[in-house]
Protein backbone atom coordinates (compact mmCIF):
# COMPACT_ATOMS: atom_id res chain seq x y z
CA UNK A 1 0.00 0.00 0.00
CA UNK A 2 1.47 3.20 -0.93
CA UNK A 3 2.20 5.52 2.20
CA UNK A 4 2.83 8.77 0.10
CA UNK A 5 -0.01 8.79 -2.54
CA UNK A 6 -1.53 12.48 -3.52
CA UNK A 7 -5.28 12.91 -3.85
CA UNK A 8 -7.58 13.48 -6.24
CA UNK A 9 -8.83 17.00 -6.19
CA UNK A 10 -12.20 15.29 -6.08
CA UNK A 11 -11.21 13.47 -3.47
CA UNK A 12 -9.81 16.46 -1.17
CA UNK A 13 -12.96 18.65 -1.86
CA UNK A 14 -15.76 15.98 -0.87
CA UNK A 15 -13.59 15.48 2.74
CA UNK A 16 -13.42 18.89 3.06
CA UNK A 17 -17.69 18.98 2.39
CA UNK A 18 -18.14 16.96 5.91
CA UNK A 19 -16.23 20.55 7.90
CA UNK A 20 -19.01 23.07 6.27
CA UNK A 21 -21.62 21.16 8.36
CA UNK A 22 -19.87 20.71 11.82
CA UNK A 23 -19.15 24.58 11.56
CA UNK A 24 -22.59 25.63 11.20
CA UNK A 25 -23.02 23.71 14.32
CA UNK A 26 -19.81 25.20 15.84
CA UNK A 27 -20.32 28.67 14.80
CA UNK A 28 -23.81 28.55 16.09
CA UNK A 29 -22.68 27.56 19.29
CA UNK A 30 -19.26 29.02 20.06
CA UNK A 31 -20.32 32.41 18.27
CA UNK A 32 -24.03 32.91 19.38
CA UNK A 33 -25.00 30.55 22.37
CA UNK A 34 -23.40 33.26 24.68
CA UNK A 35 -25.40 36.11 23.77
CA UNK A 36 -28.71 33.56 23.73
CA UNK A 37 -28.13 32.46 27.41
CA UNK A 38 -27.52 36.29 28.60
CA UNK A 39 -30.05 37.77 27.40
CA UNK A 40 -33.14 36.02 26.08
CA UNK A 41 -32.80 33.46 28.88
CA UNK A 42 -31.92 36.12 30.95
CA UNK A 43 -28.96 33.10 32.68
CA UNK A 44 -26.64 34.90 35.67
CA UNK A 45 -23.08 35.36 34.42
CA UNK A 46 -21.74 34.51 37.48
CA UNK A 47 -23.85 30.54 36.75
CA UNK A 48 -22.30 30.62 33.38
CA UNK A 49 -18.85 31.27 34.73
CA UNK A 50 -19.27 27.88 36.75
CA UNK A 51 -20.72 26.25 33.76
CA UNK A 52 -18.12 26.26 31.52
CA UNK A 53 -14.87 25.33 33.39
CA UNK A 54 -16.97 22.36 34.83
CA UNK A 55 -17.86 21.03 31.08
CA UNK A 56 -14.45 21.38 29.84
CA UNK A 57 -13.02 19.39 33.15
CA UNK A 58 -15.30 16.52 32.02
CA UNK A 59 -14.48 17.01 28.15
CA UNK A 60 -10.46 16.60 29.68
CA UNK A 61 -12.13 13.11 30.36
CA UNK A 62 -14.39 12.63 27.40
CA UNK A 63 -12.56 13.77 24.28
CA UNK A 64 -9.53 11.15 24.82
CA UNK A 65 -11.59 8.46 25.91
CA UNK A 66 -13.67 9.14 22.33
CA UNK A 67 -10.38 9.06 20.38
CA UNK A 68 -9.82 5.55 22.30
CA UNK A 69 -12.99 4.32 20.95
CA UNK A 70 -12.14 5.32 17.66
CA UNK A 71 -9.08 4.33 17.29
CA UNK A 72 -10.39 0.95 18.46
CA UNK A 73 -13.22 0.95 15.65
CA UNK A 74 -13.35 -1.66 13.33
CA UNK A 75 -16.30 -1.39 11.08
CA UNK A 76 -16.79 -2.18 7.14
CA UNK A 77 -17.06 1.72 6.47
CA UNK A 78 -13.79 1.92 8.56
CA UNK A 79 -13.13 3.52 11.80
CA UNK A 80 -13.64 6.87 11.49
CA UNK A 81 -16.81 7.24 8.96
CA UNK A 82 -19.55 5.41 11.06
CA UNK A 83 -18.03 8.18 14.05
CA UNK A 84 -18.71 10.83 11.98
CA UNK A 85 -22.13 10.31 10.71
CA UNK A 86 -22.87 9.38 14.19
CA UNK A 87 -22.15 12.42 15.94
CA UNK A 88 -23.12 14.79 13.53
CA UNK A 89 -26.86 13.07 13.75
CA UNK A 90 -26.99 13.47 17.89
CA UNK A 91 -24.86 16.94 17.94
CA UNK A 92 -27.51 18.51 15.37
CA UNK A 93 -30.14 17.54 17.73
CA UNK A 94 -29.08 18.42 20.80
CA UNK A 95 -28.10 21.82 19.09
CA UNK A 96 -31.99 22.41 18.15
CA UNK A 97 -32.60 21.45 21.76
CA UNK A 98 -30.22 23.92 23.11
CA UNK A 99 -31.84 27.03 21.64
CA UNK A 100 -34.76 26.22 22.03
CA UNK A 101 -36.90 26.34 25.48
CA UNK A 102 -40.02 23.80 25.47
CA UNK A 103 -41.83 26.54 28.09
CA UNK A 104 -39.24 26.25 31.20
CA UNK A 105 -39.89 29.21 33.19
CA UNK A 106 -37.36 32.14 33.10
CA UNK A 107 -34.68 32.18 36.33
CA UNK A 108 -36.36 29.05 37.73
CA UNK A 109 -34.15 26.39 38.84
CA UNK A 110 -35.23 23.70 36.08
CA UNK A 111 -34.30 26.13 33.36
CA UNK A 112 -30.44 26.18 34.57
CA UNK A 113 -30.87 22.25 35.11
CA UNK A 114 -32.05 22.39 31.06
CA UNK A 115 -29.47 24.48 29.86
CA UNK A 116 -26.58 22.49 32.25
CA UNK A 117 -27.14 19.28 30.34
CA UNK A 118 -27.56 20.04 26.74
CA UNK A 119 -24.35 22.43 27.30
CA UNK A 120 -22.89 19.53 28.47
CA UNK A 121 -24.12 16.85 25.96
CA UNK A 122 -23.27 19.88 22.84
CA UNK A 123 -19.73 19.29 23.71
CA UNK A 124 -19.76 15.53 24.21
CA UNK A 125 -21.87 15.11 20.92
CA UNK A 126 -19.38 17.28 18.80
CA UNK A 127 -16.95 15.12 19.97
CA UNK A 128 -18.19 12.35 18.50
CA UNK A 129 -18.21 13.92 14.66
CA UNK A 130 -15.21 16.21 15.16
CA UNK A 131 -12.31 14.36 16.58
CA UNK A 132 -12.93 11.25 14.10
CA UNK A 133 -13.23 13.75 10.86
CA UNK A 134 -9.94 15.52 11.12
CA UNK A 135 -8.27 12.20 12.52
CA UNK A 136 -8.79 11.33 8.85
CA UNK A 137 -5.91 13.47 7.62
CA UNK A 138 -2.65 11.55 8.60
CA UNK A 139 -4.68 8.63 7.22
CA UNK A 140 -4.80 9.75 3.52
CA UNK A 141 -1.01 10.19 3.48
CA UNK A 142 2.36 10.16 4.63
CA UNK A 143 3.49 13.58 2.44
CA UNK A 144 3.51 16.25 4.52
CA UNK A 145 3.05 18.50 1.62
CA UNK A 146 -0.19 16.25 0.87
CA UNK A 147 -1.31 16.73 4.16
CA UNK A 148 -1.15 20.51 4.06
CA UNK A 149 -2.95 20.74 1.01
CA UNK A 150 -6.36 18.34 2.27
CA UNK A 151 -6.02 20.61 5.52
CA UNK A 152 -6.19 23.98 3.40
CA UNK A 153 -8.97 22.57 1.15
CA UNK A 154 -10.90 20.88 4.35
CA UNK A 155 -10.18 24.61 6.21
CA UNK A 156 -11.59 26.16 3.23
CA UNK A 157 -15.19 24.59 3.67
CA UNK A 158 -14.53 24.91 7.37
CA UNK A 159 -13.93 28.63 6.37
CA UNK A 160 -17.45 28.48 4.58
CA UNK A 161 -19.32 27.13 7.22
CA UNK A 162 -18.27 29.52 9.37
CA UNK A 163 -18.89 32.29 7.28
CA UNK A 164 -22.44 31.40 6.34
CA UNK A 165 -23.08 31.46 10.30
CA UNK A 166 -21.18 34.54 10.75
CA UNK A 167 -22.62 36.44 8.05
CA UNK A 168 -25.94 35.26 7.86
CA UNK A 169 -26.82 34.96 11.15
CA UNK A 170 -27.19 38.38 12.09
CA UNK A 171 -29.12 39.60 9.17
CA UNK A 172 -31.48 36.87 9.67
CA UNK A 173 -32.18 37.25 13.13
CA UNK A 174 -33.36 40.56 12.90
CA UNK A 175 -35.50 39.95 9.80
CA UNK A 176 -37.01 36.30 11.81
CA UNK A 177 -37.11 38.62 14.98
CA UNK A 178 -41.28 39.71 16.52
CA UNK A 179 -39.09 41.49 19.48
CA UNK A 180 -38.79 45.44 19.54
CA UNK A 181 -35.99 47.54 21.56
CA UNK A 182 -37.12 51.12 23.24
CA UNK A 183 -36.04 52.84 19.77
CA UNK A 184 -38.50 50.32 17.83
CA UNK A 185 -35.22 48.41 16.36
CA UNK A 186 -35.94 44.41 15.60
CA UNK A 187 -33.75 42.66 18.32
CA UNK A 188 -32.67 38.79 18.35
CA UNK A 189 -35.05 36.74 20.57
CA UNK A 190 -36.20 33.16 20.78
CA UNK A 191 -37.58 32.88 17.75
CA UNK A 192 -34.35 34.22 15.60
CA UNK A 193 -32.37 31.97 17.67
CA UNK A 194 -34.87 29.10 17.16
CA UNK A 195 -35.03 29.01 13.60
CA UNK A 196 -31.14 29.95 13.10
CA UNK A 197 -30.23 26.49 15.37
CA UNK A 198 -32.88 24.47 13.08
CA UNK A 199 -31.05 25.48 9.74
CA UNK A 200 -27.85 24.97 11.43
CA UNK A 201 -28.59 21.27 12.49
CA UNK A 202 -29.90 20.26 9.13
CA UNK A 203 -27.08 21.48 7.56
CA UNK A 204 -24.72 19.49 9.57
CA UNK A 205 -26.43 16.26 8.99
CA UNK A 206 -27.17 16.76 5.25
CA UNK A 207 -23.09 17.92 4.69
CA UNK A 208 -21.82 15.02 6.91
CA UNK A 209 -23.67 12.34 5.03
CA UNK A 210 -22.63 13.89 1.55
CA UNK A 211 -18.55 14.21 2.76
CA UNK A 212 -19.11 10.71 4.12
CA UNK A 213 -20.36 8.82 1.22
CA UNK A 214 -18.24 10.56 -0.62
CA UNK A 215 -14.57 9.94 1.16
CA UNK A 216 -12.57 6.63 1.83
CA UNK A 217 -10.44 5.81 3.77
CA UNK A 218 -7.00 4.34 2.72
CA UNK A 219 -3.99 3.98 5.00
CA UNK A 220 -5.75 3.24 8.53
CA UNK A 221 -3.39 1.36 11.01
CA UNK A 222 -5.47 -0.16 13.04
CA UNK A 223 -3.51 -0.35 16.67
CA UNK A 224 -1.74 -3.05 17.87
CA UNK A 225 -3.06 -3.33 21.29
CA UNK A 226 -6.21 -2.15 23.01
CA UNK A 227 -6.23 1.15 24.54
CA UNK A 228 -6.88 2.03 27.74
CA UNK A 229 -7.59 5.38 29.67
CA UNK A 230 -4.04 5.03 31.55
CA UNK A 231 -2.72 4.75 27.81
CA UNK A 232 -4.15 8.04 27.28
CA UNK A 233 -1.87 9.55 29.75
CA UNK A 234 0.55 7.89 29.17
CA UNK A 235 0.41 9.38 25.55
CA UNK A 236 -0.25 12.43 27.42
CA UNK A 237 3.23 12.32 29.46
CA UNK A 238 5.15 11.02 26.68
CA UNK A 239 4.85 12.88 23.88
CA UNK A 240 6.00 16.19 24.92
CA UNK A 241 5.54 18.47 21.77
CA UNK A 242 1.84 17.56 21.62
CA UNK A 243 1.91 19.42 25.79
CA UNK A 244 3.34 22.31 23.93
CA UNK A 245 1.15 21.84 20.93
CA UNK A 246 -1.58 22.18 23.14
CA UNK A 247 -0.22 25.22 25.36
CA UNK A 248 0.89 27.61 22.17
CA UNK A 249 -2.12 26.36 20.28
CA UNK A 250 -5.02 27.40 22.73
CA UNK A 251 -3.78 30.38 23.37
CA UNK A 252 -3.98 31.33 19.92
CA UNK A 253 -7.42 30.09 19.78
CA UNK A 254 -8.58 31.99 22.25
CA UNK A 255 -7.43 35.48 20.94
CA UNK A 256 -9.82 33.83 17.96
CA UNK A 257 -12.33 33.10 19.94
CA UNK A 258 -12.40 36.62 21.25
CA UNK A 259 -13.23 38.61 18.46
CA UNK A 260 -16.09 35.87 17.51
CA UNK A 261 -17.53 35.07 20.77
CA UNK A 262 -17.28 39.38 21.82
CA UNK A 263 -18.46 40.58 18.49
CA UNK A 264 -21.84 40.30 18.94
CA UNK A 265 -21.94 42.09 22.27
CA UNK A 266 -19.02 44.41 21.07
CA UNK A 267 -21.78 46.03 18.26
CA UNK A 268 -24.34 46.19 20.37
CA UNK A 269 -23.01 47.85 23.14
CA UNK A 270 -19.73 50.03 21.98
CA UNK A 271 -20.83 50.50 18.39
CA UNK A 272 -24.46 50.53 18.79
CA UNK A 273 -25.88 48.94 16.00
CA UNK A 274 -25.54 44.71 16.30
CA UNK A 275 -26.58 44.87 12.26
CA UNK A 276 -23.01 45.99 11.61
CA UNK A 277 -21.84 42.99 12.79
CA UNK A 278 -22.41 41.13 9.56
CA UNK A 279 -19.85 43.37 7.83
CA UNK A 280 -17.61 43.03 9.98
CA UNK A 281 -17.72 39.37 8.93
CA UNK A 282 -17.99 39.72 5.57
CA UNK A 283 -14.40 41.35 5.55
CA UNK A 284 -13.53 38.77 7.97
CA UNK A 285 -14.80 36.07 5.76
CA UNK A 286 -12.81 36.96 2.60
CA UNK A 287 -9.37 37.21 5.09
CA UNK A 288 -10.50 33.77 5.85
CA UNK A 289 -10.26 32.77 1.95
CA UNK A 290 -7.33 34.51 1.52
CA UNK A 291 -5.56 33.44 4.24
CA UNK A 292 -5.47 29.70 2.96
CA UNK A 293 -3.22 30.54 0.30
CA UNK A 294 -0.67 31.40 2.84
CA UNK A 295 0.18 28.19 3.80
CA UNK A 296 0.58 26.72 -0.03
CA UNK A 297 2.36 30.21 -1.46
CA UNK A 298 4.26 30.34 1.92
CA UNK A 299 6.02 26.87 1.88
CA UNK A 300 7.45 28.12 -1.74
CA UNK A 301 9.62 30.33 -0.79
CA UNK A 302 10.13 28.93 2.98
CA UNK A 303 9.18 26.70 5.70
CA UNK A 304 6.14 25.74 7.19
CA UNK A 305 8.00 26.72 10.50
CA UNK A 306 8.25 29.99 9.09
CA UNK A 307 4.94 30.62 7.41
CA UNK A 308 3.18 29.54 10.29
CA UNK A 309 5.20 32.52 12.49
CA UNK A 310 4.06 34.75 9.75
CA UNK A 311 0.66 33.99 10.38
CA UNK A 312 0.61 34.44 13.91
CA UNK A 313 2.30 37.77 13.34
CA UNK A 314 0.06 39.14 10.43
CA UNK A 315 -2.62 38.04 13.06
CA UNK A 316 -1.23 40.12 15.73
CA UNK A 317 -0.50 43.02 13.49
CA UNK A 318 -4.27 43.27 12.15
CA UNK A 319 -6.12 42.61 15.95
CA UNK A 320 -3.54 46.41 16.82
CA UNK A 321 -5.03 47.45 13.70
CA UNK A 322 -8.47 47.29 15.15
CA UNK A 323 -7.37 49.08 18.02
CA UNK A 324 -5.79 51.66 16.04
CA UNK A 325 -8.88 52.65 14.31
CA UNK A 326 -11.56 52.06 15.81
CA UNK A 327 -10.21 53.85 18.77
CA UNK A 328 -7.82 56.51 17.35
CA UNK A 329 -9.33 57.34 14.14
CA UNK A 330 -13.15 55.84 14.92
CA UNK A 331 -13.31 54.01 11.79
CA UNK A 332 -15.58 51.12 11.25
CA UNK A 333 -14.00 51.05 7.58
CA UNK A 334 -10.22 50.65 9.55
CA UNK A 335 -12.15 48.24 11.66
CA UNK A 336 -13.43 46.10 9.08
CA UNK A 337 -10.64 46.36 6.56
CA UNK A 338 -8.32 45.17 9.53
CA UNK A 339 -10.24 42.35 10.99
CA UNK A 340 -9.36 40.71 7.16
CA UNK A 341 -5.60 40.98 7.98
CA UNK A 342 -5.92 39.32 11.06
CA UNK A 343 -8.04 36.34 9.58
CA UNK A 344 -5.41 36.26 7.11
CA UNK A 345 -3.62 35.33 9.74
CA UNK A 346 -6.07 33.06 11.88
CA UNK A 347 -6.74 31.61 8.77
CA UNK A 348 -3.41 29.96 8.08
CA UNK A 349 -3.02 29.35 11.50
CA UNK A 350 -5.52 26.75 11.96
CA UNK A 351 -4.63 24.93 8.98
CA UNK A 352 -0.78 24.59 10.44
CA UNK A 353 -2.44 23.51 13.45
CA UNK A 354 -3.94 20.58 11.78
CA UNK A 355 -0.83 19.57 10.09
CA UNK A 356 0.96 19.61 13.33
CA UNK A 357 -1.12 17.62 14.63
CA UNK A 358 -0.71 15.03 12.11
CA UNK A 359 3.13 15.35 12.13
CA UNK A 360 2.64 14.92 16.43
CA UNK A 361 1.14 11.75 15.83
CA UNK A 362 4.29 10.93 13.50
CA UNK A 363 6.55 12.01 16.68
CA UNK A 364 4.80 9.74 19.19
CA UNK A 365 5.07 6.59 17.05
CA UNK A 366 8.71 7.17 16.99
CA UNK A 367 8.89 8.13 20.94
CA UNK A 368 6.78 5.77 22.02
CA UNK A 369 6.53 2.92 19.54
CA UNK A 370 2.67 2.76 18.65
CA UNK A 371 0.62 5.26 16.33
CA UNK A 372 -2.38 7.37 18.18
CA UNK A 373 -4.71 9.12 15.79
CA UNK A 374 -7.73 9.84 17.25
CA UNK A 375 -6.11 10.29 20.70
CA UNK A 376 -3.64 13.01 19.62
CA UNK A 377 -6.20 14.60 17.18
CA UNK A 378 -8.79 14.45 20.30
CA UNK A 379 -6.59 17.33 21.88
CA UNK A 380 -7.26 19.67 18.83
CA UNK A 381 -11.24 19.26 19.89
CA UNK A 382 -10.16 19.78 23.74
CA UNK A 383 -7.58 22.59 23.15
CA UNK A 384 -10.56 24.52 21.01
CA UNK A 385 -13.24 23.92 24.05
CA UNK A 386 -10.29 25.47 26.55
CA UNK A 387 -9.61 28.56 24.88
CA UNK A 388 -13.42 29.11 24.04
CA UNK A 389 -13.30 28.73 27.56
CA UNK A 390 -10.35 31.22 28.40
CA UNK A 391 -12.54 33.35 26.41
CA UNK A 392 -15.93 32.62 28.08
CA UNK A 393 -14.71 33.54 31.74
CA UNK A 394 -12.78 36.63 30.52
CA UNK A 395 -15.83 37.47 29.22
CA UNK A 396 -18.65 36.34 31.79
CA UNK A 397 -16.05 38.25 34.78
CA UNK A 398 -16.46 41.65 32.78
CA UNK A 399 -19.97 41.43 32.23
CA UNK A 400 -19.93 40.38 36.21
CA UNK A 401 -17.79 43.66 37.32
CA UNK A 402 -19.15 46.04 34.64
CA UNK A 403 -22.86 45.34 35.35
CA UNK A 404 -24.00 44.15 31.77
CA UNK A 405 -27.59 44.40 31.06
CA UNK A 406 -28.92 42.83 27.96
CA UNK A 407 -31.98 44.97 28.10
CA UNK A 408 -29.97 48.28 27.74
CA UNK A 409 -27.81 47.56 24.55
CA UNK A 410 -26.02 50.45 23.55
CA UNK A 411 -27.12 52.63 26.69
CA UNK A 412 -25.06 49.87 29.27
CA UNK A 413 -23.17 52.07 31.69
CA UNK A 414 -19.56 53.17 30.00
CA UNK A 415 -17.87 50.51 32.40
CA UNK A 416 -19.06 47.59 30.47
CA UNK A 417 -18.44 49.42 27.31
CA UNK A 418 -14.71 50.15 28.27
CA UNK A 419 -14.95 45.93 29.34
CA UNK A 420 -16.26 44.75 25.63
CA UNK A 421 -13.79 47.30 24.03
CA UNK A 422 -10.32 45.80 25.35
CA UNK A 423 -11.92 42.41 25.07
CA UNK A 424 -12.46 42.98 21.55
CA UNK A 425 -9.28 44.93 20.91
CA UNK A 426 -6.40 44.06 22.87
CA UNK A 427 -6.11 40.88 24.89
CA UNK A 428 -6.49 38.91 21.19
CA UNK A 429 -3.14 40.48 20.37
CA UNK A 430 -1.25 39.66 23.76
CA UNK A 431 -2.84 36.01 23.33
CA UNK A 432 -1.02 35.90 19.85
CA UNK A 433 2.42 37.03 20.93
CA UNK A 434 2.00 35.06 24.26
CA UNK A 435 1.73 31.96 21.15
CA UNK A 436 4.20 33.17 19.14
CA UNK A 437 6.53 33.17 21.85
CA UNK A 438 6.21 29.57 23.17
CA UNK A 439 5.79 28.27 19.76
CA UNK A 440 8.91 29.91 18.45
CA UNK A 441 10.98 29.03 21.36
CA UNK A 442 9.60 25.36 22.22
CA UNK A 443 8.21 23.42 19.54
CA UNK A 444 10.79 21.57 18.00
CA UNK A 445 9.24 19.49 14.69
CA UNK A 446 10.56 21.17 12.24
CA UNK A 447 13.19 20.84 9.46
CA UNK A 448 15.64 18.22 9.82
CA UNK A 449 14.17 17.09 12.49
CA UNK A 450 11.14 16.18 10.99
CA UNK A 451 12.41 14.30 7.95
CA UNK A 452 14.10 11.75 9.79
CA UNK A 453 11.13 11.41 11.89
CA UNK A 454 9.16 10.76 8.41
CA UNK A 455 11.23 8.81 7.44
CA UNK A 456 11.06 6.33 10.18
CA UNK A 457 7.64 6.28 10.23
CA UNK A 458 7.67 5.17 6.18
CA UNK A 459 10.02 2.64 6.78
CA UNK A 460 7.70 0.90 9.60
CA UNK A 461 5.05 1.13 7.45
CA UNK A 462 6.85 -0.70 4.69
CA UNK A 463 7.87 -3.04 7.04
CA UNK A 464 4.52 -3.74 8.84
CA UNK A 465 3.33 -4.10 5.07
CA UNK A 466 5.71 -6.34 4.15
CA UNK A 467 5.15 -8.94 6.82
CA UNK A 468 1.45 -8.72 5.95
CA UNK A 469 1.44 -9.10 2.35
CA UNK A 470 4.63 -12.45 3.59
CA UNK A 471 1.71 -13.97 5.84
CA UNK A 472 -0.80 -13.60 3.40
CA UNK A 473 1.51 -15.94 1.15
């Protein structure tokens, strides 16, 4: 079986399908769930602020112990496939679920109860489609050029699911909106929400089962012993650049994570008009596009090492740009035109993160002499749920001190403006250098390095295919 084959276009572009669906879901939730909870179901911050640390403790248990399952799978449509249809089916439901109340009364007990468990089951369910689809990648191939190029194409749907949320969402909550402000302005209430999470989950399922019947899988190693939750850790322990994977990574994620998860409160309370958040987007959106020919163009003229620095940089340079004019020259054009630099930069990022990820799972198999998947590629799942929630209590501890009330919009008391404002503008920046730093300074697979680690790898999988194809004789 050939360890290095390229492929087909057609091939690349129906994998890539399966990530348009799980970001509507994602977008939906990591983008709009906050401002939902806040102020249609009217939740406390300070419940919201326990919330989340205490589902991403139990996702540190949950998201491994999924990659063990899968990487124990053993099915005629592979190991991965079945996963992904799976949890796509059950996260789209629960995600229609979570925004929408069956008639629990506001602030009583059962409503937080409600809202507890589907937050909960959102994350475990979204485990069970993510982690599986982008363990596919180090399964196609061996070339790490190869690899880059299904992760750009599979980012660039990813990309496209997230701007369809991102862009459409606002403009059709306040056309599916029956709810009136003060100044007679449509706002988002239950039933924008509703309908939104509805689309969302359809979308998921329908662009899951299209990627799926679409895409096989070709050079799964199945592993040679069971796994077991102590193997997890012991992955954990051993394989030191996925720790610092993980560190340099979420912190990157979360200065991401800001601007999305902020935005929507950011333009209804500083700028005053939530509308404007879908341009915003838009500009964001084609940065997004653009930014995936960074990685390709980038690795022409020098290494991914390098490129990947770039991005975090141009990232960092455009989130300063934001500051610079929205505050200094109070620009929403300088705002907009700069939050496409920085998802130049985000853009690029997150498909180097992938690829790391596959050449981790490279490292450990040298290290520690058996192959992990789904267990290294469940830490890209876990390390995205820990800066969302970085971001979350950042966020839920302003609105906490400030004073935020959803009810007021733009007339919140200049405290909780001043909060939104540096959450929006500055503290993505210091989370990007914070990244840059460790990444520059710590994470060591790169160059040479790397090639001999490749290189090993091919040459037990030649080996392990040789004795198998001997037996079969």
């Amino acid at each position: 079986m050939e360890t290095n084959k390229k492929l087909s276009f057609g091939s690349k572009v129906w994998y890539g399908v399966g990530a348009v669906g799980l970001d509507l879901s994602y977008g939906m939730f990591y983008s709009y769930l906050n401002k939902y909870l806040t102020d249609v179901l009217k939740l406390k911050s300070n419940f919201l602020s326990i919330l989340t640390p205490i589902a991403r403790i139990w996702d540190g248990i949950n998201d491994p112990m999924m990659g063990t399952i899968v990487d124990n799978t053993n099915t005629k449509m592979g190991k991965y496939r079945p996963w992904v249809l799976r949890g796509s089916l059950l996260n789209a439901i629960v995600l229609i679920f979570l925004f929408n109340n069956p008639g629990i009364p506001a602030n009583s007990a059962w409503i937080y109860a409600y809202i507890s468990v589907l937050y909960v089951a959102w994350g475990m369910t979204n485990t069970l489609a993510d982690i599986p689809y982008w363990s596919m990648v180090p399964s196609f191939t061996n070339d790490p050029k190869e690899r880059s190029l299904i992760a750009t194409v599979a980012r660039t749907f990813s990309g496209l699911g997230q701007g369809i949320v991102s862009i459409g969402a606002p403009i059709l909550m306040k056309m599916l909106s029956v709810t009136t402000s003060a100044d007679g302005e449509h706002v988002w209430d239950e039933k924008s929400f509703s309908v939104i999470s509805v689309i969302c989950a359809v979308g998921l399922v329908l662009f899951a089962c299209i990627s799926m019947a679409k895409t096989k899988e070709t050079i799964v190693t199945a592993p040679k012993e069971k796994f077991t939750f102590g193997k997890v850790l012991q992955i954990a322990k051993g394989n030191d650049q996925l720790l610092i994977f993980m560190l340099f990574a979420m912190l990157s994620n979360a200065g991401f994570y800001m601007i999305s998860g902020v935005g929507v409160y950011f333009f209804d309370v500083v700028v005053g008009n939530a509308g404007l958040q879908s341009m915003f987007n838009t500009f964001g959106a084609i940065g997004s596009i653009l930014g995936l020919a960074v990685i390709p163009i980038g690795m022409k003229f020098t290494s991914r090492r390098r490129t990947y620095q770039f991005s975090l940089g141009l990232a960092t340079f455009g989130f300063l740009g934001m500051l610079l004019g929205y505050k200094v020259f109070a620009s929403n054009l300088m705002l907009y035109i700069f939050n496409t630099v920085a998802q130049i930069g985000t853009a690029a990022m997150f498909v180097s993160q992938t690829v790391f990820l596959a050449d981790i799972v490279d490292y450990g198999e040298v290290k520690m002499g058996f192959r992990a998947e789904s267990i290294t590629f469940s830490m890209k799942g876990f390390l995205q749920k820990m800066a969302y929630t970085i971001q979350t209590l950042i966020m839920y501890i302003g609105m906490s001190v400030t004073g935020y009330n959803g009810d007021l919009h733009n007339m919140n008391a200049p405290a909780v403006k001043t909060a939104f404002s540096m959450m929006m503008l500055v503290i993505p920046a210091v989370f990007m250098v914070a990244s840059l730093i460790l990444f520059t300074f710590k994470f060591k697979l790169h160059g040479k390095y790397m090639e001999d680690i490749t290189e090993k790898v091919n040459a037990a999988k030649a080996e392990r295919l040789a004795k198998s194809e001997s037996e079969q004789a």
